[in-house]
Structure formats: structure tokens, C-alpha cells
Protein backbone atom coordinates (compact mmCIF):
# COMPACT_ATOMS: atom_id res chain seq x y z
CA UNK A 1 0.00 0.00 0.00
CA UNK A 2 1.25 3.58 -0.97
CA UNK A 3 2.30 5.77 1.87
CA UNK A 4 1.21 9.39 1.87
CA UNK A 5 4.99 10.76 -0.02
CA UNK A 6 4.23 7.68 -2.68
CA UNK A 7 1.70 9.72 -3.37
CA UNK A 8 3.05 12.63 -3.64
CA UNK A 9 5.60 11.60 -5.93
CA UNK A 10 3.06 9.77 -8.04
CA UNK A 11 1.47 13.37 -8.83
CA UNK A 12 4.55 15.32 -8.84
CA UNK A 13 5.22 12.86 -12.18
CA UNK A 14 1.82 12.90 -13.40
CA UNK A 15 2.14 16.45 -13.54
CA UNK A 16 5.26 16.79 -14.79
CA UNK A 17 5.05 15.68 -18.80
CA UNK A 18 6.68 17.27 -21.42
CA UNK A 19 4.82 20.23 -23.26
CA UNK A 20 3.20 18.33 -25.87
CA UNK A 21 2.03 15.30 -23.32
CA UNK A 22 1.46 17.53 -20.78
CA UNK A 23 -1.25 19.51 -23.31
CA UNK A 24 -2.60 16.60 -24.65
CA UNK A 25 -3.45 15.55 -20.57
CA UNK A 26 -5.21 18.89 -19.77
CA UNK A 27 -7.26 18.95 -22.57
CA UNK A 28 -8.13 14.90 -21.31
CA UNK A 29 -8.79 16.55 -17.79
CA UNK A 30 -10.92 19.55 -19.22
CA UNK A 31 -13.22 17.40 -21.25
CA UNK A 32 -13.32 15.33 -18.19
CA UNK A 33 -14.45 18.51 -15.79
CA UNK A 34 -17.14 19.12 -18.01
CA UNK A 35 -18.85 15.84 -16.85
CA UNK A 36 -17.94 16.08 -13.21
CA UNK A 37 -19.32 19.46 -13.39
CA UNK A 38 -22.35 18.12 -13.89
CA UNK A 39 -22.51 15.97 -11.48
CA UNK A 40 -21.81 18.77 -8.56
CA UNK A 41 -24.35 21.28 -9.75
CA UNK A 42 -27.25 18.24 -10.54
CA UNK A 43 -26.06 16.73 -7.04
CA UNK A 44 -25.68 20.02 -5.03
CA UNK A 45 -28.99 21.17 -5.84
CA UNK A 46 -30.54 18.43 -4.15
CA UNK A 47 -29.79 20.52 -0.92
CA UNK A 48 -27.45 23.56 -1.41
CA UNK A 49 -28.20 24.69 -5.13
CA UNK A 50 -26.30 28.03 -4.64
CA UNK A 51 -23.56 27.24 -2.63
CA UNK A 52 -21.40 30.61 -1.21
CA UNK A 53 -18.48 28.57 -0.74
CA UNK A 54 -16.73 25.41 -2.43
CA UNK A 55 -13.63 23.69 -1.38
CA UNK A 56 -12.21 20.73 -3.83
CA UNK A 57 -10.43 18.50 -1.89
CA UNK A 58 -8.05 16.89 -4.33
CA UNK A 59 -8.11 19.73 -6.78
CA UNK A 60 -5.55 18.40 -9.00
CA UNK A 61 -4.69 21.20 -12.00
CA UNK A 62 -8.08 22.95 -11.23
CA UNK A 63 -9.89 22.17 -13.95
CA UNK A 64 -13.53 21.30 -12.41
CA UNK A 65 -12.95 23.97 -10.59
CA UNK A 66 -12.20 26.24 -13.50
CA UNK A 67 -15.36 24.87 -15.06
CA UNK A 68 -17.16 25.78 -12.26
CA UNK A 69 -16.07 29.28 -12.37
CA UNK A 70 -16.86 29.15 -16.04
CA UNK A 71 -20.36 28.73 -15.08
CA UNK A 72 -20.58 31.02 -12.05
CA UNK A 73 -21.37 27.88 -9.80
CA UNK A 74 -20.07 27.40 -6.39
CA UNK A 75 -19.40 30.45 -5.18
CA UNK A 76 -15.81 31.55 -3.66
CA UNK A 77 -14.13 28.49 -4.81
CA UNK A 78 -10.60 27.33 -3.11
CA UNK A 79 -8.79 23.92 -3.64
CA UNK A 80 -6.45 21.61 -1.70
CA UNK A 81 -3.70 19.71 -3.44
CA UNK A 82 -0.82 16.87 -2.23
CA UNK A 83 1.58 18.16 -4.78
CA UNK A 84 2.93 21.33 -5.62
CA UNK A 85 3.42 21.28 -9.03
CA UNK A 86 -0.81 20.72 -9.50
CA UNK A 87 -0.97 23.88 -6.46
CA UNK A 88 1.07 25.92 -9.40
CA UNK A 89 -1.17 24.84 -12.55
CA UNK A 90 -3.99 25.37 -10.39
CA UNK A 91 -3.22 28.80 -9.01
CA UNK A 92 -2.99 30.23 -12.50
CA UNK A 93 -6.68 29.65 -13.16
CA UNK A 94 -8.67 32.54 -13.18
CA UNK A 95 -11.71 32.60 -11.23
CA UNK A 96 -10.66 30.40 -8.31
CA UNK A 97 -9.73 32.49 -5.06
CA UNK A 98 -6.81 29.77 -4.12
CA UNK A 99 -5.46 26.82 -3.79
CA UNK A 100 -3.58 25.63 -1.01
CA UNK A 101 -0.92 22.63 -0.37
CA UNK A 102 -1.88 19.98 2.21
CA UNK A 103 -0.92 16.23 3.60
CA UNK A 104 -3.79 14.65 2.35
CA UNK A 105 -5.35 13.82 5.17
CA UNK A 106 -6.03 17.21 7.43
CA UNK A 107 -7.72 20.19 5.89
CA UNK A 108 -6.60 23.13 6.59
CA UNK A 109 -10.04 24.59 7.35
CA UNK A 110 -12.51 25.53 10.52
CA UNK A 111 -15.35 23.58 11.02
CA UNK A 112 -18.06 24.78 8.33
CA UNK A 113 -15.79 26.75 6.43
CA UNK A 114 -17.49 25.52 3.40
CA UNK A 115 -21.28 25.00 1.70
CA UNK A 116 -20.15 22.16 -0.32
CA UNK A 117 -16.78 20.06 -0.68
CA UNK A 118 -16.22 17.80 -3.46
CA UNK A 119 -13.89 14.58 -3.87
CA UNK A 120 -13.98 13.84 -7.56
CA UNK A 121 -12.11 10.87 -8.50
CA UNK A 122 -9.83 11.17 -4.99
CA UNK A 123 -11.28 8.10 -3.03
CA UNK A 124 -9.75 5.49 -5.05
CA UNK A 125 -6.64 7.29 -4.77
CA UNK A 126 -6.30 7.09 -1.10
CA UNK A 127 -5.53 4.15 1.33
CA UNK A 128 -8.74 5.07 3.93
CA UNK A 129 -11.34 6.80 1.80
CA UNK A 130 -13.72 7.15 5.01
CA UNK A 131 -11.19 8.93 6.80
CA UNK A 132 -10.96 11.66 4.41
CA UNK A 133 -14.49 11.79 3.65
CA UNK A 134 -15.32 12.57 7.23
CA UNK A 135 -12.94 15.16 7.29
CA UNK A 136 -14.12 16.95 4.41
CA UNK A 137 -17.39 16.62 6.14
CA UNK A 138 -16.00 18.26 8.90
CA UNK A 139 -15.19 21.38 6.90
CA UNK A 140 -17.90 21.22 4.48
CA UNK A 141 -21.91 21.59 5.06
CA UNK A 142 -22.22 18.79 2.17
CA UNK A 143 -19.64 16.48 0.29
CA UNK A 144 -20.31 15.88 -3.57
CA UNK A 145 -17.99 12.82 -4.25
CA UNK A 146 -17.07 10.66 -7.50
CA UNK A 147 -15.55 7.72 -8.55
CA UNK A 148 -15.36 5.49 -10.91
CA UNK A 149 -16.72 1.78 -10.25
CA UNK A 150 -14.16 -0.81 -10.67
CA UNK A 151 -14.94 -3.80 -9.75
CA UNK A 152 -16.67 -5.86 -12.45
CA UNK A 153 -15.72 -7.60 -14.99
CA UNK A 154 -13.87 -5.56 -17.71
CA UNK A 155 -11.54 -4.14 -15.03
CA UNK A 156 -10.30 -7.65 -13.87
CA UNK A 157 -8.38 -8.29 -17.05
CA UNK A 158 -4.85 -8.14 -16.77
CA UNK A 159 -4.07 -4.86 -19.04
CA UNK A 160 -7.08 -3.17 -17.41
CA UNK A 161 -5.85 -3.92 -13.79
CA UNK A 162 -2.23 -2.85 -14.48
CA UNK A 163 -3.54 0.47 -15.83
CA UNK A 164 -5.53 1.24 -12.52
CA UNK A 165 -1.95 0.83 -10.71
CA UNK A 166 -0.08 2.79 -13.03
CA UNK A 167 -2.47 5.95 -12.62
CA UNK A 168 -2.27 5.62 -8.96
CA UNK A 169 -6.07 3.53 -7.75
CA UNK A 170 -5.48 1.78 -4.54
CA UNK A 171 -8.98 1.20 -4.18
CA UNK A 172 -11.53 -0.76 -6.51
CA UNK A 173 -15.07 0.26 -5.81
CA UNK A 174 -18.82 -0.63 -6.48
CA UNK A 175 -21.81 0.30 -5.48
CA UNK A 176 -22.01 -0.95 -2.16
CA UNK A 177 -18.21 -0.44 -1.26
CA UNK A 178 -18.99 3.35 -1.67
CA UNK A 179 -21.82 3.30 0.27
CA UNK A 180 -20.13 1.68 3.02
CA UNK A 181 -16.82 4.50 2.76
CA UNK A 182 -19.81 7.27 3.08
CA UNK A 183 -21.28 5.35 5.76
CA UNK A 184 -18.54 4.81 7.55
CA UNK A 185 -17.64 8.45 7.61
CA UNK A 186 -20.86 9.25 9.30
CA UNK A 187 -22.94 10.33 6.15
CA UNK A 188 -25.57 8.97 4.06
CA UNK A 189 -26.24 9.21 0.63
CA UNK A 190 -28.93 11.94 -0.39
CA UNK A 191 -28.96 11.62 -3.97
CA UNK A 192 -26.44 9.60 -7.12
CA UNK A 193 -26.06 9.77 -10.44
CA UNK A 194 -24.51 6.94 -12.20
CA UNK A 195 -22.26 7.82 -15.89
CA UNK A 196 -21.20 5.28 -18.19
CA UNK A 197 -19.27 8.32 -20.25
CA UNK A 198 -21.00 10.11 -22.88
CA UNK A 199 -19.25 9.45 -26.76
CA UNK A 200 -16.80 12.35 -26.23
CA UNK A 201 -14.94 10.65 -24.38
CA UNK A 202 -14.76 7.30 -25.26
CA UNK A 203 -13.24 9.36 -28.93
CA UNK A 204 -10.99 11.70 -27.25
CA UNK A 205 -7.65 9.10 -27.72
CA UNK A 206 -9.40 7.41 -30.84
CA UNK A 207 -6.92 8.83 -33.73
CA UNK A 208 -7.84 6.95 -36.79
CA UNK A 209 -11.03 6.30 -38.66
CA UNK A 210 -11.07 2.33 -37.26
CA UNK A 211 -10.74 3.67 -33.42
CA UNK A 212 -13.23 6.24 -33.79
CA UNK A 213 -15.57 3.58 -35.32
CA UNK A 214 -14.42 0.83 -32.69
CA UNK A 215 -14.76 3.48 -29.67
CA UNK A 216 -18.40 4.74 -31.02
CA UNK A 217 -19.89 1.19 -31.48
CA UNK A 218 -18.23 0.67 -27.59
CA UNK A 219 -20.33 3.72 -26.06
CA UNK A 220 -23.44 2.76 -27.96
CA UNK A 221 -23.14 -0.81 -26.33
CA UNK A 222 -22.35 0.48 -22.86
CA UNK A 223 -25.01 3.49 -23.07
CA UNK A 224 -27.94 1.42 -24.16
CA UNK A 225 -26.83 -1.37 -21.39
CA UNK A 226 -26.76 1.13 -18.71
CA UNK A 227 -29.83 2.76 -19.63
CA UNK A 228 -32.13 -0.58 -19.90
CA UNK A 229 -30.18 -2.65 -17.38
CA UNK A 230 -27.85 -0.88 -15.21
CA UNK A 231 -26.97 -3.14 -12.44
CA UNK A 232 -25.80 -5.89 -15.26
CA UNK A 233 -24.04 -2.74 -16.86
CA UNK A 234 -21.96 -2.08 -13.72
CA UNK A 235 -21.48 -5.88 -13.38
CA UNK A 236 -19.98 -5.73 -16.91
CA UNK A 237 -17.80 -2.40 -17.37
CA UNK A 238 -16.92 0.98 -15.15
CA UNK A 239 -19.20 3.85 -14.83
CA UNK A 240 -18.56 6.74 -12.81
CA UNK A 241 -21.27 6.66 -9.54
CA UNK A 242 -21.10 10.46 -7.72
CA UNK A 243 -23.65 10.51 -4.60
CA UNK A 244 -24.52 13.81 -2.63
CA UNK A 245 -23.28 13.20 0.83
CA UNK A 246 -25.11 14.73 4.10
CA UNK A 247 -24.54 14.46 7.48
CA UNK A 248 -27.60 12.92 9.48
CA UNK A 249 -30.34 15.23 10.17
């Protein structure tokens, strides 16, 4: 199991590609924030649709939160990173009011500094997901989290599992895993939205006319699945699952 500086140096290289990789990654993680974005404005307005305040724990380069700003949702938003070279991407963003180096594990924040905190694609990242959820509930009124569901049967295979180490998962999540990390931090689920990735990006690495074909025929598979039987679908292959988290009434 990674230790909190394995971590650390995992993002310090993910962050850390030459120009033209490094470009082709942020426009991967912009088309991603577009999606997760969302999520946290569907989610949030289950109970705090006009949040004054947003902290993203996990911030990465800033994108969602950039997209965020981009569509005047969240309020004053402020992000928490592990590694300093996303803290410098991030901080160049306009529209976000800072973002802020931590250990991963304590935020540097008073009790109900914050309408809404979100965790998007964080949890499987880090060796006790409860433990940070129920400190970002600590800080937060409400906790918008996401992640993508990995256990089923696509992700076992050999090339799929490597890839989950190599970008850093130490978790693999379902349904009912998730629900017992929010549970276990003291929450419940108030409201989910389940994603099996609309066609954008299933094409975004697809570079010739066979791959575009091969990924488009994939997403109309997976998106009719999901849509008529969704518990075989997340049997089968990974969707992203992101659940409003509350604290009990």
C-alpha cells in the first residue's frame, strides 16, 4: 500500500510531462471537468443549489474547478492539493480564489468553512477513503464525491488492472463499497447519479477512422446497457457513480 509521499511523488510525475504530453493531458482533464461538473451542480442542488463557498479537496490542475467558475457555480471556490506542481497549474486559473498545499489527510479549514466540498475521483486514490471523507465533512456543510466503479468484470483483465496501478487507484469500488466508505464516515447518501461516459470521451484518444468507429460502437453498447439494465451494466464495465453526501439530520 502507498504511503502518503508515494503519493506525492506519483502526482509530482503525473504532472510533470513534457509540453506536448502535458497539453494533450489537460485537454483529457478539461473534457473530463465538463462531466464532473455536472454531477456537482445536478447533485448540489438536491440541498445547497447556490452554494457561497466550495472547497475541492483533491483539486488536482483545477480544472472542475475552472469549469465551475466558467459557469458562475459554487461560489468563492478554493482547492487543496498533495503536490505542488498541481498547487502551481492550479493557481494560475482565473476565477478560483486559491489553492492551497496539504498532507492529504487534514484540511486546513474551521469547522463549516465551506457550503459544499467535493472529492472527484480522490477516493480510489487514497488508502482510507472514510477517513478523508469525514474530514471533508468536517469542513464542508455537504460532500459531492465521485468515482469510478471498478470492480466488475472488464476491469479484472490483466491490461485493465495494471492500468488502474499505473495511474495511482489503490482502491476498486462498487456500489455498495462506496456506500459503506460514506457510511462509515458518518454520512448517508442523499442523492447519485450513475455515468457510463458520454461518446466524447470514449473518442478523445481514438486517432484513426477504425478507433473512432471501434470506440463509437463501444459507447453505444455500454449506453444502451446502462440505460435498460444498469446493475448488469456495472457488473460488466466501469461507470462513474457520484452521490450527494449529508450528514444525518
Amino acid at each position: 500500500m502507498q504511503d502518503a509521499a508515494d503519493l506525492v511523488r506519483f502526482y509530482d510525475e503525473a504532472y510533470s510531462h513534457g509540453p506536448e504530453l502535458g497539453a494533450l493531458y489537460a485537454r483529457w482533464r478539461a473534457l473530463g471537468a465538463v462531466g464532473k461538473a455536472d454531477h456537482v451542480v445536478a447533485l448540489s442542488a438536491r440541498a445547497i443549489p447556490s452554494p457561497r463557498s466550495t472547497l475541492e479537496i483533491g483539486c488536482g490542475d483545477g480544472a472542475l474547478l475552472g469549469e465551475l467558475s466558467r459557469r458562475g457555480f459554487g461560489g468563492v471556490l478554493r482547492g487543496v492539493e498533495i503536490t505542488q506542481a498541481a498547487v502551481d497549474v492550479a493557481c494560475e486559473r482565473p476565477g478560483i480564489e486559491s489553492v492551497e498545499l496539504y498532507d492529504g489527510l487534514h484540511l486546513p479549514a474551521a469547522d463549516d468553512a465551506y457550503d459544499l466540498g467535493v472529492i472527484s475521483h480522490v477516493l480510489e486514490h487514497v488508502p482510507d477513503p472514510a477517513v478523508l471523507l469525514a474530514e471533508a465533512a468536517r469542513v464542508c456543510r455537504a460532500v459531492v464525491i465521485e468515482v469510478p466503479l471498478e470492480e466488475n468484470w472488464s476491469a479484472r483483465r490483466a491490461h485493465k488492472r495494471e492500468h488502474a496501478v499505473e495511474v495511482g487507484h489503490l482502491q476498486r469500488l462498487d456500489r455498495e463499497a462506496i456506500r459503506r466508505v460514506v457510511d462509515s464516515a458518518g454520512l448517508h447518501v442523499g442523492a447519485e447519479i450513475e455515468d457510463p461516459l458520454p461518446l466524447r470521451v470514449h473518442l478523445f484518444f481514438a486517432e484513426t477512422a477504425y478507433a473512432r468507429a471501434s470506440a463509437t460502437a463501444k459507447w453505444a453498447v455500454r449506453a444502451s446497457l446502462h440505460r435498460v439494465a444498469p446493475s448488469l451494466a456495472r457488473r460488466l464495465f466501469t461507470v462513474h457513480y457520484a452521490a450527494l453526501c449529508l450528514r444525518p439530520v
